[in-house]
Protein backbone atom coordinates (compact mmCIF):
# COMPACT_ATOMS: atom_id res chain seq x y z
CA UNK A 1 15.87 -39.85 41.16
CA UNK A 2 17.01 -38.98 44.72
CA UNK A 3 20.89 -37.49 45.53
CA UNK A 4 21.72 -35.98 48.85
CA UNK A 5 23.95 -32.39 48.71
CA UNK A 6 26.54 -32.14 50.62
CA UNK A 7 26.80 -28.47 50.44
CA UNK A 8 22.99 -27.64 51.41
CA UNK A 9 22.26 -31.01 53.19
CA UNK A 10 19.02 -31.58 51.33
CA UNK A 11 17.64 -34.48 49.66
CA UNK A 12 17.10 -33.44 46.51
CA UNK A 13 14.39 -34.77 44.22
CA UNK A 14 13.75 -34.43 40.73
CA UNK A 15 10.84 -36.24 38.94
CA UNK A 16 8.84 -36.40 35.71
CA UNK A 17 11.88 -37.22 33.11
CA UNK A 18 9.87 -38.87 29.93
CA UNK A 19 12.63 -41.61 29.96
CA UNK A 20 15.30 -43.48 32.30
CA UNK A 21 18.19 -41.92 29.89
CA UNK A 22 17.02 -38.77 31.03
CA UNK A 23 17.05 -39.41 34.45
CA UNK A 24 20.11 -41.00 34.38
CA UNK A 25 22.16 -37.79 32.41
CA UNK A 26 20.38 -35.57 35.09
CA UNK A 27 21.75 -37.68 38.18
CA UNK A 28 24.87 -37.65 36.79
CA UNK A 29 25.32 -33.92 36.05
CA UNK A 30 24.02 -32.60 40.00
CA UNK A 31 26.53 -35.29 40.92
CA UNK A 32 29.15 -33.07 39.15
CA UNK A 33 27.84 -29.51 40.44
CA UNK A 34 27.50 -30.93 44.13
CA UNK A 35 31.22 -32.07 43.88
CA UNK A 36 32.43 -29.53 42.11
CA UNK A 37 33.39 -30.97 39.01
CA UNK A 38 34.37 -28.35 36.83
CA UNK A 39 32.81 -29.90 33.79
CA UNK A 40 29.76 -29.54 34.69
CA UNK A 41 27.44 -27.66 32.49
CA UNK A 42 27.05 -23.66 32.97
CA UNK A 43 23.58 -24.09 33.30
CA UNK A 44 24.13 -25.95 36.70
CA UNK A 45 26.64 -23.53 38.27
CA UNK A 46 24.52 -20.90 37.42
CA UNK A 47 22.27 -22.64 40.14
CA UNK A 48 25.04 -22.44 42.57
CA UNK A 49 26.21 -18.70 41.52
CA UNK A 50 21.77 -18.19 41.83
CA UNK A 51 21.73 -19.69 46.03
CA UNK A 52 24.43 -17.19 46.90
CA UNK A 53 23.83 -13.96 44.82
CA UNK A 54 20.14 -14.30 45.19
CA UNK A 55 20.46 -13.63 48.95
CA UNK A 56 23.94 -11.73 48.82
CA UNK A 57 22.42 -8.52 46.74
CA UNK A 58 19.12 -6.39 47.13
CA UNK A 59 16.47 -8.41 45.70
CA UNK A 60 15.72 -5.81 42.76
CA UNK A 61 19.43 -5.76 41.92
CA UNK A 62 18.77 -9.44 41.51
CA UNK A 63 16.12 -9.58 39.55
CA UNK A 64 17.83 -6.94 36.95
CA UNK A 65 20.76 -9.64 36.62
CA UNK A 66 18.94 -12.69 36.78
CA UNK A 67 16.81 -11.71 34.05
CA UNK A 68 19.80 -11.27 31.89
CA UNK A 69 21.57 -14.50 32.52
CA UNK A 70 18.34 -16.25 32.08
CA UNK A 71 17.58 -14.03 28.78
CA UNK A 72 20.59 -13.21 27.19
CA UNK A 73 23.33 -15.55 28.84
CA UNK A 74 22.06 -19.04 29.51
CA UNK A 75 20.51 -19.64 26.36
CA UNK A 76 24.07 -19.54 24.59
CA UNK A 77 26.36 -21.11 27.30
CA UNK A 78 23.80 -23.00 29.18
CA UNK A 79 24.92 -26.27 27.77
CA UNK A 80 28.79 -26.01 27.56
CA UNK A 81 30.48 -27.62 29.96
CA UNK A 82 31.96 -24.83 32.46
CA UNK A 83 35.66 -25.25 32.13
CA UNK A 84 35.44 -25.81 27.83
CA UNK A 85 34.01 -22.34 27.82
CA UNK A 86 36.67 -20.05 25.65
CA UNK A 87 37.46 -16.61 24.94
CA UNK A 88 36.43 -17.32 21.46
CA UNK A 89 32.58 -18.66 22.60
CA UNK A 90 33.20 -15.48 24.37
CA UNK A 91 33.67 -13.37 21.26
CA UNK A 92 30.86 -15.23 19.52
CA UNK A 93 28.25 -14.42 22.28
CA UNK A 94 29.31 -10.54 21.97
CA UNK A 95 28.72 -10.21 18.50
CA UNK A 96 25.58 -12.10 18.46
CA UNK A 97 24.70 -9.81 21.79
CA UNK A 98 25.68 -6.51 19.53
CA UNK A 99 24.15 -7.69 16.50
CA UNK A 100 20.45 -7.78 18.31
CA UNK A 101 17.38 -5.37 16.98
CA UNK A 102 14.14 -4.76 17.81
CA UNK A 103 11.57 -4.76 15.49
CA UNK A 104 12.21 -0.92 15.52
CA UNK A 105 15.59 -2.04 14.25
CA UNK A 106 17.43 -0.40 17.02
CA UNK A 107 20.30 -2.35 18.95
CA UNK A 108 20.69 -2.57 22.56
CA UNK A 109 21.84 0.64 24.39
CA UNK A 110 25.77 0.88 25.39
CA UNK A 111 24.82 1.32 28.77
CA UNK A 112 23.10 -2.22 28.92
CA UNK A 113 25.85 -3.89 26.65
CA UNK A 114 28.09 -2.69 29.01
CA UNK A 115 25.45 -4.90 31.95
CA UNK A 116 25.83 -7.84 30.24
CA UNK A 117 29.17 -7.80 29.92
CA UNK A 118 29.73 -7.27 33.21
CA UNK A 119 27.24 -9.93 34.57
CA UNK A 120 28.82 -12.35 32.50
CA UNK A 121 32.66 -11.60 33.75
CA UNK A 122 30.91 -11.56 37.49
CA UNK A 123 29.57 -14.85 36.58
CA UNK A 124 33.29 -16.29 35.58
CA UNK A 125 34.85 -14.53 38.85
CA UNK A 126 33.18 -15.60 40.82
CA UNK A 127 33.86 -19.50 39.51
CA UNK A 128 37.87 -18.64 39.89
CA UNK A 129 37.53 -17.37 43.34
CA UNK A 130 35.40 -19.76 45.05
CA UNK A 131 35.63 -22.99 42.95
CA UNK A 132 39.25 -22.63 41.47
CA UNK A 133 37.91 -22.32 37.25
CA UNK A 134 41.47 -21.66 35.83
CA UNK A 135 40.84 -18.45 34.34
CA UNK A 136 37.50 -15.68 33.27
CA UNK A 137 37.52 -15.96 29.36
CA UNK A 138 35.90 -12.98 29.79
CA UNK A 139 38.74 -10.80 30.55
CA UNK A 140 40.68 -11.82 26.93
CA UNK A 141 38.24 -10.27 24.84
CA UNK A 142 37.35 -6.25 24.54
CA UNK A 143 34.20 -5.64 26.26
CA UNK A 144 31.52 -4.23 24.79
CA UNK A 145 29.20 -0.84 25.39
CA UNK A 146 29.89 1.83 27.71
CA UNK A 147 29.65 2.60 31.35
CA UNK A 148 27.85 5.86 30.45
CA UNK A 149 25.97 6.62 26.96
CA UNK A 150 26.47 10.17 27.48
CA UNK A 151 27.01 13.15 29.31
CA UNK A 152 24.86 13.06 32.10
CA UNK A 153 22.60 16.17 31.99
CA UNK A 154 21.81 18.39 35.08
CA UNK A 155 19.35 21.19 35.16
CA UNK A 156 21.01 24.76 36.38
CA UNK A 157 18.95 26.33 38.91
CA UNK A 158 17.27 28.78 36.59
CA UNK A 159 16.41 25.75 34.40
CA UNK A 160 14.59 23.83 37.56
CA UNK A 161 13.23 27.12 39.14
CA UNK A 162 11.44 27.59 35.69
CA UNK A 163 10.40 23.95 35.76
CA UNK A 164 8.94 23.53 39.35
CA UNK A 165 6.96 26.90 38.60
CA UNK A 166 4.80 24.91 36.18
CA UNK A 167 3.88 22.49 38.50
CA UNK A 168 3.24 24.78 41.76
CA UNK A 169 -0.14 24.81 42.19
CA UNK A 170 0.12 20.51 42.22
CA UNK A 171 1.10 20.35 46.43
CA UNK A 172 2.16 17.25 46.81
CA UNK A 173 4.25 17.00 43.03
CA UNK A 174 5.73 20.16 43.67
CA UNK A 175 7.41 19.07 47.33
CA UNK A 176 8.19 16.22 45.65
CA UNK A 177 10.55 18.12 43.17
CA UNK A 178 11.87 20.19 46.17
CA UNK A 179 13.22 17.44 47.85
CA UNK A 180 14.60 15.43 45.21
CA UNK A 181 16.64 19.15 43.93
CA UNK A 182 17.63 20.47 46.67
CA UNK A 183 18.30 17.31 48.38
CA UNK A 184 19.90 14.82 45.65
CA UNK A 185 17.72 12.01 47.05
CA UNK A 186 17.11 9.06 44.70
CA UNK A 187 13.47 8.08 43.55
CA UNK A 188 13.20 5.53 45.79
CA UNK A 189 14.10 7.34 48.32
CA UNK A 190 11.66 9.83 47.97
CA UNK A 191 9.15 7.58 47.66
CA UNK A 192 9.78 5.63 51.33
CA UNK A 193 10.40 8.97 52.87
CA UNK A 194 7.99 9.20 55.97
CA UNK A 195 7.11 12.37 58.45
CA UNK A 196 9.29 10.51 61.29
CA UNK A 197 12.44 11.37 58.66
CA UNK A 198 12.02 14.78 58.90
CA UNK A 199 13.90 16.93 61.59
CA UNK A 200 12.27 20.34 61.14
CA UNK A 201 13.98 21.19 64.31
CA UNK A 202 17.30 20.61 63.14
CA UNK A 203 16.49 21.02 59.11
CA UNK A 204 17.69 17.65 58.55
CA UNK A 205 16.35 14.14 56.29
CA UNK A 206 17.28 11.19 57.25
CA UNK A 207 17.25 8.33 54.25
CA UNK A 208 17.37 5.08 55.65
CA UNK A 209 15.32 3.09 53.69
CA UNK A 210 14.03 2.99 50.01
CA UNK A 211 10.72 1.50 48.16
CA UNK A 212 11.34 -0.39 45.43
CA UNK A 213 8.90 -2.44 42.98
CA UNK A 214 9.41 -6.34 43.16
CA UNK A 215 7.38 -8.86 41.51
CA UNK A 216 4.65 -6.11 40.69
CA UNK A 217 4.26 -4.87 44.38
CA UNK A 218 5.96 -1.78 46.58
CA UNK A 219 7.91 -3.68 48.96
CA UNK A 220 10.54 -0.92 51.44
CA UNK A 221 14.13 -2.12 51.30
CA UNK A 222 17.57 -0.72 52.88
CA UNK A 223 19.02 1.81 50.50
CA UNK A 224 21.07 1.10 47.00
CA UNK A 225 24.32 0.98 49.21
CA UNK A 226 25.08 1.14 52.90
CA UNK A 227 26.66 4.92 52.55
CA UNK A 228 23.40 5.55 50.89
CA UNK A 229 22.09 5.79 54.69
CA UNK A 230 22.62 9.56 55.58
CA UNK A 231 21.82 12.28 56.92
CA UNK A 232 20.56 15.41 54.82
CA UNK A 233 21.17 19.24 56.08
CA UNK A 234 17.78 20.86 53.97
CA UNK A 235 18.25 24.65 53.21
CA UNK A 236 15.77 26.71 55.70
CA UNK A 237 13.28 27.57 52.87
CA UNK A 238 12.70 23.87 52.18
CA UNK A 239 12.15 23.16 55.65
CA UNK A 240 9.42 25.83 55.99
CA UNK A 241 8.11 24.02 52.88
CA UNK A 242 7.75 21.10 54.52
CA UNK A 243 6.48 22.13 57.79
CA UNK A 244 3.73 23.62 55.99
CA UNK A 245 3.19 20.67 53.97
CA UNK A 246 3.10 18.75 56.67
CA UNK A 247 0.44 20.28 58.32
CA UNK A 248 -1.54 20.60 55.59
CA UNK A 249 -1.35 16.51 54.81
CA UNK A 250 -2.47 15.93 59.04
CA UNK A 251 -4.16 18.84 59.69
């Protein structure tokens, strides 16, 4: 079976379909997604929502979303057509969603109820605003979880002075600590950092740049957000810490 896209202007092939019925309701349905057709199944638009967002977002943002559509989302909407999808299939796919336990018997956190949710609605938006779906059926129903499962917990000073102490007489774990306290840097962050990012002249840190785990290796990417790239003032202490580190690690 061969069909030519319009929108990416590549043949597209498809082969190995056990029988010519197969084929046939295949052709027919990448007819409907390269046109547009609206009633085309979710599965397919989901390929055209995957070529833009895939190369839109930071590829480990991706891969956190993709692997809930493909685990949690396309396996219940994957084969409704796009435009018959309701508030109330909605409602059905949240309380199957919430209903979910482990074989510890313990549901999905609120935090990542409140993900899928949101990946879902993004999913529908996105369908009004570029390819002109009527409405998100998301939006009529109450969503589920919670942006935060709790208070977030910070340690006081006297709490992370009484910490680090334990872990003093590691070098490099200790600066590690130091830097991510007293400078609010992410993990990631920490982990790209590099001697170059270090001002010692000016007690400054510049974060431009974060490592990040993709498809089991460390690969450096740009930051979580584009204010994420800054420039951070250390307290003097910290940059006599460093210094010495420094020269310790190139000596």
């Amino acid at each position: 079976v061969s069909c030519y896209s319009k929108i990416t202007h590549k043949k597209k092939m498809k082969r190995g379909f056990k029988t010519k019925k197969a084929a046939v309701a295949w052709e027919k349905e990448f007819i409907k997604s390269d046109s547009n057709d609206l009633s085309m199944k979710f599965a397919s638009f989901i390929e055209i929502y995957r070529e833009v967002m895939s190369i839109k977002i930071r590829e480990n943002t991706w891969q956190t979303k993709n692997a809930i559509i493909n685990s949690l989302i396309l396996p219940y909407f994957g084969d409704m057509p796009l435009d018959r999808i309701t508030s109330y299939d909605v409602l059905k796919w949240k309380n199957k969603v919430m209903s979910y336990r482990n074989d510890k018997g313990k549901p999905y956190s609120n935090t990542y109820l409140r993900s899928i949710n949101s990946q879902l609605s993004a999913i529908f938006n996105y369908a009004v605003k570029y390819h002109n779906l009527k409405e998100n059926p998301v939006t009529k129903t109450d969503p589920i979880g919670k942006k935060n499962s709790g208070e977030m917990k910070f340690w006081t000073q006297e709490e992370y002075e009484t910490f680090v102490e334990k872990v003093a007489d590691k070098e490099e774990t200790y600066m590690a600590f130091e830097i991510l306290y007293w400078c609010g840097v992410r993990l990631g962050e920490l982990l790209a950092l590099t001697p170059e990012d270090f001002d010692l002249e000016k007690n400054s840190l510049r974060i431009n740049k974060s490592l990040q785990r993709i498809h089991g290796e460390d690969v450096i990417t740009d930051p979580k957000t584009p204010k994420s790239r800054r420039v951070i003032i250390m307290p003097e202490f910290l940059t006599l810490e460093v210094k010495e580190y420094l020269s310790h690690l190139y000596k």
